[in-house]
Protein backbone atom coordinates (compact mmCIF):
# COMPACT_ATOMS: atom_id res chain seq x y z
CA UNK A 1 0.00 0.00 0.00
CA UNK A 2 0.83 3.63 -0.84
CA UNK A 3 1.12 4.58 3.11
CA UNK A 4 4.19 3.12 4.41
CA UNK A 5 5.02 0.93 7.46
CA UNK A 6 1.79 2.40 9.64
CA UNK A 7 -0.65 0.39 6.92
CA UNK A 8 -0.19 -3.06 8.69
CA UNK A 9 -0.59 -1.66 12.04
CA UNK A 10 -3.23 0.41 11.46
CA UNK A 11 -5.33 -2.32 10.10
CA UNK A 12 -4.75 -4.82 12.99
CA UNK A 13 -5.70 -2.09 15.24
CA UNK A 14 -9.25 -1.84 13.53
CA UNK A 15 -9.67 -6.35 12.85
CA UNK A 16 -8.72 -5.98 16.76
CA UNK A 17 -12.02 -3.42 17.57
CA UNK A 18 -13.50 -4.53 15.14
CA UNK A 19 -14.91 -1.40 13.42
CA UNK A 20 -17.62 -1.72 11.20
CA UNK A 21 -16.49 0.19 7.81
CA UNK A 22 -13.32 -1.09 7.76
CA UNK A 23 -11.87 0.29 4.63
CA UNK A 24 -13.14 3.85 4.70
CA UNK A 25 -11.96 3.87 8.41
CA UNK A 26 -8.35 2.63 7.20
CA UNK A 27 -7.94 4.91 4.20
CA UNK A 28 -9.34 8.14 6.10
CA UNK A 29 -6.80 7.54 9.07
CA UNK A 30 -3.96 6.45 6.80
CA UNK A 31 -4.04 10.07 4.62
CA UNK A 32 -4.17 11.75 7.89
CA UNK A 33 -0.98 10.19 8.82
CA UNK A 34 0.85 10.71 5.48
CA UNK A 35 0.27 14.01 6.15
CA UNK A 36 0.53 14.91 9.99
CA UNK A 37 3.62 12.71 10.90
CA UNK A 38 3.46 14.05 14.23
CA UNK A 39 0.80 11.92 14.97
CA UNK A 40 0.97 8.33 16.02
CA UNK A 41 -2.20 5.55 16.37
CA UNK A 42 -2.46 3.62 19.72
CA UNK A 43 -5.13 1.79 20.92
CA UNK A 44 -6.42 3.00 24.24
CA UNK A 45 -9.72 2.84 26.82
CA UNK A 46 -11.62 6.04 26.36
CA UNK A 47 -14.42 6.59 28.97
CA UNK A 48 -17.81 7.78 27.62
CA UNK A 49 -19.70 9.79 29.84
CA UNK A 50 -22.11 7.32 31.07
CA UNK A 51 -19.18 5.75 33.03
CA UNK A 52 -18.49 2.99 29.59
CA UNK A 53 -15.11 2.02 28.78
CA UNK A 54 -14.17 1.29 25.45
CA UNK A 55 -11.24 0.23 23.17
CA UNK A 56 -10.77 2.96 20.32
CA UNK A 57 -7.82 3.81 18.00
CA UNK A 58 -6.36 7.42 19.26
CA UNK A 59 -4.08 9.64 17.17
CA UNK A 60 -2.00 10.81 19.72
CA UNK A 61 1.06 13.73 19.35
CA UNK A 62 1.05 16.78 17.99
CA UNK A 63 0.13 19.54 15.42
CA UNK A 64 2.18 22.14 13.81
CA UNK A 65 0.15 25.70 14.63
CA UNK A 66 1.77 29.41 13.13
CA UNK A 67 1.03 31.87 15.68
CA UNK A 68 2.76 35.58 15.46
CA UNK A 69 5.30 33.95 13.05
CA UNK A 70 6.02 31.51 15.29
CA UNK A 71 5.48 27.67 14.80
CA UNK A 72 4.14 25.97 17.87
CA UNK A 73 3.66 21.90 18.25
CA UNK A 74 0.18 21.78 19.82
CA UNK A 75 -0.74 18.50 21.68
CA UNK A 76 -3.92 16.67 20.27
CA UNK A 77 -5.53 13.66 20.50
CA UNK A 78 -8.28 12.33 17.76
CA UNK A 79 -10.47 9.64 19.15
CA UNK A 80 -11.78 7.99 16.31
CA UNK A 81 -15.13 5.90 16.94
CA UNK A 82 -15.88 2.33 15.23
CA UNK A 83 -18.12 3.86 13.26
CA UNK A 84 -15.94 5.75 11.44
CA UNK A 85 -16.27 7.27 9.11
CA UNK A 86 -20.06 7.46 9.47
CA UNK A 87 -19.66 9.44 12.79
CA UNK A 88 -17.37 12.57 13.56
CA UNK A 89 -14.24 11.76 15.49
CA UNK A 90 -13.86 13.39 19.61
CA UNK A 91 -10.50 15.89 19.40
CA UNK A 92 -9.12 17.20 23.13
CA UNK A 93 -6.16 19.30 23.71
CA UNK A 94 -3.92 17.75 25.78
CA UNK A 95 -1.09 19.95 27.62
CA UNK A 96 1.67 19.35 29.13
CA UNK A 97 2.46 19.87 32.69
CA UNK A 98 4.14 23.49 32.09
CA UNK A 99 1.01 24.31 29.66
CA UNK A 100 -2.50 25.16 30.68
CA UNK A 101 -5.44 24.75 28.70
CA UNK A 102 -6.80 28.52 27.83
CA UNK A 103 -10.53 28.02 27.51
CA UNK A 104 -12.82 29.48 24.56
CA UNK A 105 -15.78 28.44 22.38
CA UNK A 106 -13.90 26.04 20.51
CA UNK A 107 -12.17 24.41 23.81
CA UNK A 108 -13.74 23.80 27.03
CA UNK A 109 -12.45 23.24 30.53
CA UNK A 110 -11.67 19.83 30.08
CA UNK A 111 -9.59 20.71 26.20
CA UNK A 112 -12.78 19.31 24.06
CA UNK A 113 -12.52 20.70 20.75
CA UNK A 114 -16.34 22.39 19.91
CA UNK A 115 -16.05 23.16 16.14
CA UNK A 116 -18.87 23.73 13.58
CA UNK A 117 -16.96 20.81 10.81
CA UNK A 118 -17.22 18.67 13.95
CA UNK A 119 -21.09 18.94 14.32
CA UNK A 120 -22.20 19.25 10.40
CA UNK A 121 -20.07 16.25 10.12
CA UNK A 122 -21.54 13.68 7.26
CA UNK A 123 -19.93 10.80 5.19
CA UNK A 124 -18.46 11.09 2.35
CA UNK A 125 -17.27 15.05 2.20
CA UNK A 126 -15.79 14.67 5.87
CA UNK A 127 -12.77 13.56 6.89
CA UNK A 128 -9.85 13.81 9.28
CA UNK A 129 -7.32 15.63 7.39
CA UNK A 130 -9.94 18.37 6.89
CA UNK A 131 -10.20 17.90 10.65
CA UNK A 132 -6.69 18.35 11.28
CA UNK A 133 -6.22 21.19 8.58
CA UNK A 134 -9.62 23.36 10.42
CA UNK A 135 -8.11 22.84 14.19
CA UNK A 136 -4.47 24.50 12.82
CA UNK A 137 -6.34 27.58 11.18
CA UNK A 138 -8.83 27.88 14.58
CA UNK A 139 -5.92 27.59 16.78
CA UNK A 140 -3.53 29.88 14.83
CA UNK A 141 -6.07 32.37 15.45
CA UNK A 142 -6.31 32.27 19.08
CA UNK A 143 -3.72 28.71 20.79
CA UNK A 144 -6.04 26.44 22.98
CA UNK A 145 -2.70 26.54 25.68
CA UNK A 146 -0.14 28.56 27.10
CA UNK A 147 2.59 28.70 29.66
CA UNK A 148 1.75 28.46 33.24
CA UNK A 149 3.17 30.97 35.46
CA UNK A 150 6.22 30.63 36.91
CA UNK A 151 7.64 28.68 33.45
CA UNK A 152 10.85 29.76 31.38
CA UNK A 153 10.24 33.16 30.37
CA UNK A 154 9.56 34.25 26.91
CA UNK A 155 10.52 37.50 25.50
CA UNK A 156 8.09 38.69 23.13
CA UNK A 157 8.58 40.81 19.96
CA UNK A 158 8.38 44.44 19.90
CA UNK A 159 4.93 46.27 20.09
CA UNK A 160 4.57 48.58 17.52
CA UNK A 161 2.79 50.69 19.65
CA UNK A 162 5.39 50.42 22.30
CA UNK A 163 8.27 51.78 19.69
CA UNK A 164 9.44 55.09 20.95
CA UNK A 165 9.38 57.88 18.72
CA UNK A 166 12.40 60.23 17.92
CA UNK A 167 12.35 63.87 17.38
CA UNK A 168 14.12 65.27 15.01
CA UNK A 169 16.89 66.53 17.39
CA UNK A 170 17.18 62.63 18.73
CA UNK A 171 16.35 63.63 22.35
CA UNK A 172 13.65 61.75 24.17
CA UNK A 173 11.82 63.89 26.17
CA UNK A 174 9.61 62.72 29.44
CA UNK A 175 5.98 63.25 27.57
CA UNK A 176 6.99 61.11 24.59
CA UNK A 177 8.49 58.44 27.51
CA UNK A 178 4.75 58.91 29.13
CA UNK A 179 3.22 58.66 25.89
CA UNK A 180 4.82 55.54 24.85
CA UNK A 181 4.20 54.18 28.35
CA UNK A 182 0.60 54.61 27.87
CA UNK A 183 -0.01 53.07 24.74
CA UNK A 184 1.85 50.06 25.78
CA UNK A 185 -0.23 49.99 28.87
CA UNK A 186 -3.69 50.62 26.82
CA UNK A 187 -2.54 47.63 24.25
CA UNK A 188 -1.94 45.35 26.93
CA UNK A 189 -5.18 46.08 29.06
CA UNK A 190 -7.03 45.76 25.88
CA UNK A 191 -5.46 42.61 25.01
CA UNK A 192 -6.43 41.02 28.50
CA UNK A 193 -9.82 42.41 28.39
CA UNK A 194 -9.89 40.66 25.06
CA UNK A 195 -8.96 37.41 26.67
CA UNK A 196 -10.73 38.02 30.03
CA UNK A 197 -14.09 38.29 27.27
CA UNK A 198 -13.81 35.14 25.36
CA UNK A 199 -12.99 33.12 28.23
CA UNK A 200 -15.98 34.22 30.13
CA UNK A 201 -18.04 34.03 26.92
CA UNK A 202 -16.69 30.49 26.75
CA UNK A 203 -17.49 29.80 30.13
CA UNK A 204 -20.98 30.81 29.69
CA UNK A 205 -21.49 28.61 26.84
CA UNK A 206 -20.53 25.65 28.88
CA UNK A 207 -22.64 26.84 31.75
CA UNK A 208 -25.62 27.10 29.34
CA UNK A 209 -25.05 23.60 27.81
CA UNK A 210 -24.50 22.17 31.40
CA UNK A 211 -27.88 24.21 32.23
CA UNK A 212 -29.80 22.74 29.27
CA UNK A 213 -28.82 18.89 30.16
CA UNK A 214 -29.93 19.88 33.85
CA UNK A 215 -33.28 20.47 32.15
CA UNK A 216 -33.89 17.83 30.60
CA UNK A 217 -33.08 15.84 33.28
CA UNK A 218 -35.29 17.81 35.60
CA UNK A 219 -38.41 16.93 32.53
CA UNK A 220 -37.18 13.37 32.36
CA UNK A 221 -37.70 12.88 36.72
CA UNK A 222 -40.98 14.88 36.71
CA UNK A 223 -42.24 12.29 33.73
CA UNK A 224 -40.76 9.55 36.09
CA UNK A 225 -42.32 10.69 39.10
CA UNK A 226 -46.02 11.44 37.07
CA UNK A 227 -45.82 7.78 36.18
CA UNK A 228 -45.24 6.58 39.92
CA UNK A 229 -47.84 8.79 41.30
CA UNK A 230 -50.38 6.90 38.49
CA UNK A 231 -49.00 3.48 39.67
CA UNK A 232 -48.70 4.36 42.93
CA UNK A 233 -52.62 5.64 42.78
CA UNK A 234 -53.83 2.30 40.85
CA UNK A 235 -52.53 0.41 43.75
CA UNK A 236 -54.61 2.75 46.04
CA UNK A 237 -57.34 1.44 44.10
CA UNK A 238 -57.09 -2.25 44.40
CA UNK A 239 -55.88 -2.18 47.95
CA UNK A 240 -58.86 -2.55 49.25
CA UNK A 241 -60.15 -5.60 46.80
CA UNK A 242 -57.35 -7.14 47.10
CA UNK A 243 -57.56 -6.76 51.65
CA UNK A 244 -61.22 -8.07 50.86
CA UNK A 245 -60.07 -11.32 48.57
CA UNK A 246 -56.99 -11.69 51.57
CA UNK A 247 -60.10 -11.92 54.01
CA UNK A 248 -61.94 -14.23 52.36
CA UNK A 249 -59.21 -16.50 51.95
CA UNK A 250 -57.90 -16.34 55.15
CA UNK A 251 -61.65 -16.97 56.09
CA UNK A 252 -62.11 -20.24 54.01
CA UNK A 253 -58.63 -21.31 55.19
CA UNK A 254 -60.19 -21.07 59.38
CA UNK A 255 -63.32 -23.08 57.98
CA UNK A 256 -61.32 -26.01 56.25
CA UNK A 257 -58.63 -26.39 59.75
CA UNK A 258 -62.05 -26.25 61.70
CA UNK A 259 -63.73 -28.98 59.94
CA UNK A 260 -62.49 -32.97 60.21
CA UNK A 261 -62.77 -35.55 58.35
CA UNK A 262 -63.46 -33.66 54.82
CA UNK A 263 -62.97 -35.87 51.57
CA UNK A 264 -60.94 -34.59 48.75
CA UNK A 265 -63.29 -35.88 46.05
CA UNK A 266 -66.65 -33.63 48.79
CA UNK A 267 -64.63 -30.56 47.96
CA UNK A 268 -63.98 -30.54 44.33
CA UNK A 269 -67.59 -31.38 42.63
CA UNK A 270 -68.46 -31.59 38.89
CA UNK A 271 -71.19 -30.62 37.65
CA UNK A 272 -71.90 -31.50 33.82
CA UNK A 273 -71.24 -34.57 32.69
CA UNK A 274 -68.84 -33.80 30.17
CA UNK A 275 -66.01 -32.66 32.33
CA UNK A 276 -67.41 -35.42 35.25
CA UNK A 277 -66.02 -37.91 32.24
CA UNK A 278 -63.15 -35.67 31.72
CA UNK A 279 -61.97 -35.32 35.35
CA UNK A 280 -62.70 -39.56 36.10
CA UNK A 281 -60.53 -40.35 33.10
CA UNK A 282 -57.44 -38.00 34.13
CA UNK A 283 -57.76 -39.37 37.64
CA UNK A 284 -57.62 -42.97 36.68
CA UNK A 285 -55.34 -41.81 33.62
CA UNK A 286 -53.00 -41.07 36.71
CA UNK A 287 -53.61 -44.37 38.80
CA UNK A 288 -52.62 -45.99 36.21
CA UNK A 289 -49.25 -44.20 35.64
CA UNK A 290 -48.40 -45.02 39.64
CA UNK A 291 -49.32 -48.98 38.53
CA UNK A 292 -46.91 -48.74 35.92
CA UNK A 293 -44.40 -47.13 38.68
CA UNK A 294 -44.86 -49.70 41.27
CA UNK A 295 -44.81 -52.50 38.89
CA UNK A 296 -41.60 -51.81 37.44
CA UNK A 297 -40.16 -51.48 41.14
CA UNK A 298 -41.49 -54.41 42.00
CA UNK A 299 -39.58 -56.54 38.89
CA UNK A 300 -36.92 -54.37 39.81
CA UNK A 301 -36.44 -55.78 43.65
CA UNK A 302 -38.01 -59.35 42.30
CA UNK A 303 -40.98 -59.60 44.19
CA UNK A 304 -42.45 -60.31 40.95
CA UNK A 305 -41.35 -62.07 37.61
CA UNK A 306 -40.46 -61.11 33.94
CA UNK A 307 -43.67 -62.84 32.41
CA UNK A 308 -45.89 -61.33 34.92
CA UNK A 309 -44.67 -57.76 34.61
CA UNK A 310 -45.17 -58.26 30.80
CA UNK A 311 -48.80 -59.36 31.57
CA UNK A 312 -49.85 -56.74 33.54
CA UNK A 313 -47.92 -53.67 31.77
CA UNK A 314 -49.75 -54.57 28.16
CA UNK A 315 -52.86 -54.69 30.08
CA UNK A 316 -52.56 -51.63 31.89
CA UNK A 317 -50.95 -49.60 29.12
CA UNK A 318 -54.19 -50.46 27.22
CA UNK A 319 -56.22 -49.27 29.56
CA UNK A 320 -54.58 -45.96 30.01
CA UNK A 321 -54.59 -45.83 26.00
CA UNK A 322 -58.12 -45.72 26.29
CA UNK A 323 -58.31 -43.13 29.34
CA UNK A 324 -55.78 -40.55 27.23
CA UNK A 325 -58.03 -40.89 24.22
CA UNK A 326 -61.14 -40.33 26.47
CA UNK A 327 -59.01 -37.09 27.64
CA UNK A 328 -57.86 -35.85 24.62
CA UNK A 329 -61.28 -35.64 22.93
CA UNK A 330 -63.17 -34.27 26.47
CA UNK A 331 -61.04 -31.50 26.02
CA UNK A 332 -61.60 -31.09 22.52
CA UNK A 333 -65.26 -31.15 22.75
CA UNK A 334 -65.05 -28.69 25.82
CA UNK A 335 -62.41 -26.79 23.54
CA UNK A 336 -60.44 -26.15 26.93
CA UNK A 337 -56.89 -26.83 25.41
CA UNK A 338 -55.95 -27.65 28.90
CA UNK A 339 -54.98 -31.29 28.35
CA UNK A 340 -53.44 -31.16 24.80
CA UNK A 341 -49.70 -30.73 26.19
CA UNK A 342 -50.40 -33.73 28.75
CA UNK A 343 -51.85 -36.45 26.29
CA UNK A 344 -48.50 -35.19 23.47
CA UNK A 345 -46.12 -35.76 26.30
CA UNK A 346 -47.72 -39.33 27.47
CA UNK A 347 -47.21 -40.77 24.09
């Protein structure tokens, strides 16, 4: 392949995550790292914000950036999601310990990259060397980091506006010393205030996104708590049928402890004749199964013979023949259902 030595381990990276558009996802990152050989791919855990880890490919390193004539190496990392390149990639800043991240609309607190290519992002016409190319022009406009206080100093270029003037009898007098003083002075307040602005513009942004998430949280736990005040109320309403059924059984339950001497076949009583026939040939349907039980124990422990066993298996298996039968088309007739799944099972 046309891209070097990172080809092969680029593509074991994605057969190892297993990302589902494979080639696209190769080619895209590949280009990218023709052209941005600060760069490198790893594969790393990134956590989502739901607390989720998983296994991604990360371009990790840096970017070059021109800022006042200056070329800085700005440190990035791409997150690129197995979806790729169907959905945009996540970019963060990522300074150093002597940088700090300088907050604005394109980079939040935590050096998340907001940018308007990220969010119209749509396959093909995106990709991550346009990416790359958009973050260098955004950043060469205003660098997501600088030098924390206290680091190696820096000495800056010449302010025009700080440039003393010379009259023509090269003497510097005390008002063009004040004068020049001034306007270095006014140029550097404005330049904070500048700063100052778009940080607490940025700052706002973040606090409005954070606010809008509260709210829709806030709508999600009213709907939640609407639905348990309707459960809660149906459950209001069958409390008391539901005390009134527990009575009533616990009522029945004192009658049948009082009472002795109560036969099973007094309590449960059939009335039509159909299920009377249904219910007698399930019973003895069942007697017979406990014949068939016994008898094979019986041959088992040799209380009784082979031939006998024989004997009175065939004639008890045709007599339960005859009592499934009379089962199966009971229920039929009744068209309960109830005994189809017995009388398949038996056979």
């Amino acid at each position: 392949m046309p891209f070097g030595d990172n080809a092969r381990d680029v593509e074991g990276m994605i057969d190892s995550i297993g990302y589902r558009s494979k080639e696209p996802a190769l080619r895209d990152i590949l280009t990218a790292l023709t052209h941005y050989r600060g760069l490198q791919p790893k594969v790393e855990k990134f956590t989502f914000n739901d607390g989720i880890e998983k296994s991604l490919i990360c371009l990790k390193g840096t970017i070059p950036v021109n800022y006042r004539g200056a070329t800085y190496n700005i440190p990035v990392n791409f997150w690129i999601l197995d979806t790729h390149p169907h959905h945009a990639p996540m970019c963060y800043v990522c300074p150093t310990s002597d940088m700090q991240i300088r907050i604005s609309r394109h980079v939040d607190h935590t050096g998340k990259v907001y940018l308007p290519y990220l969010h119209e992002w749509k396959s093909p016409g995106s990709d991550l060397l346009g990416l790359i190319q958009i973050c260098i022009i955004i950043f060469s406009e205003q660098p997501p980091v600088f030098a924390q206080p206290g680091g190696a100093p820096v000495n800056p270029p010449m302010d025009p506006g700080v440039a003393l003037s010379r009259p023509s009898s090269n003497t510097i007098t005390g008002e063009h010393i004040r004068a020049s003083l001034m306007s270095a002075v006014e140029d550097k307040i404005k330049r904070a205030l500048r700063e100052e602005f778009t940080t607490k513009q940025a700052e706002m942004e973040s606090l409005q996104r954070v606010q809008e998430e509260l709210e829709n949280r806030r709508k999600n736990l009213n709907s939640q708590m609407e639905m348990s005040n309707r459960v809660l109320e149906d459950i209001q309403v069958k409390l008391p049928h539901l005390n009134q059924l527990k009575s009533e059984l616990d009522a029945n339950r004192e009658k049948i402890d009082e009472s002795e001497g109560v036969e099973t076949d007094d309590i449960i009583k059939v009335v039509y004749p159909l299920l009377l026939q249904l219910s007698s040939a399930y019973c003895e349907d069942a007697a017979l199964d406990d014949s068939l039980y016994y008898l094979g124990r019986g041959l088992r422990d040799g209380v009784i013979d082979c031939e006998t066993f024989l004997k009175a298996v065939r004639k008890l298996s045709r007599e339960q023949f005859f009592k499934k039968v009379i089962v199966q088309k009971c229920s039929e007739k009744a068209k309960l259902g109830i005994c189809d799944d017995l009388v398949a099972n038996s056979y």
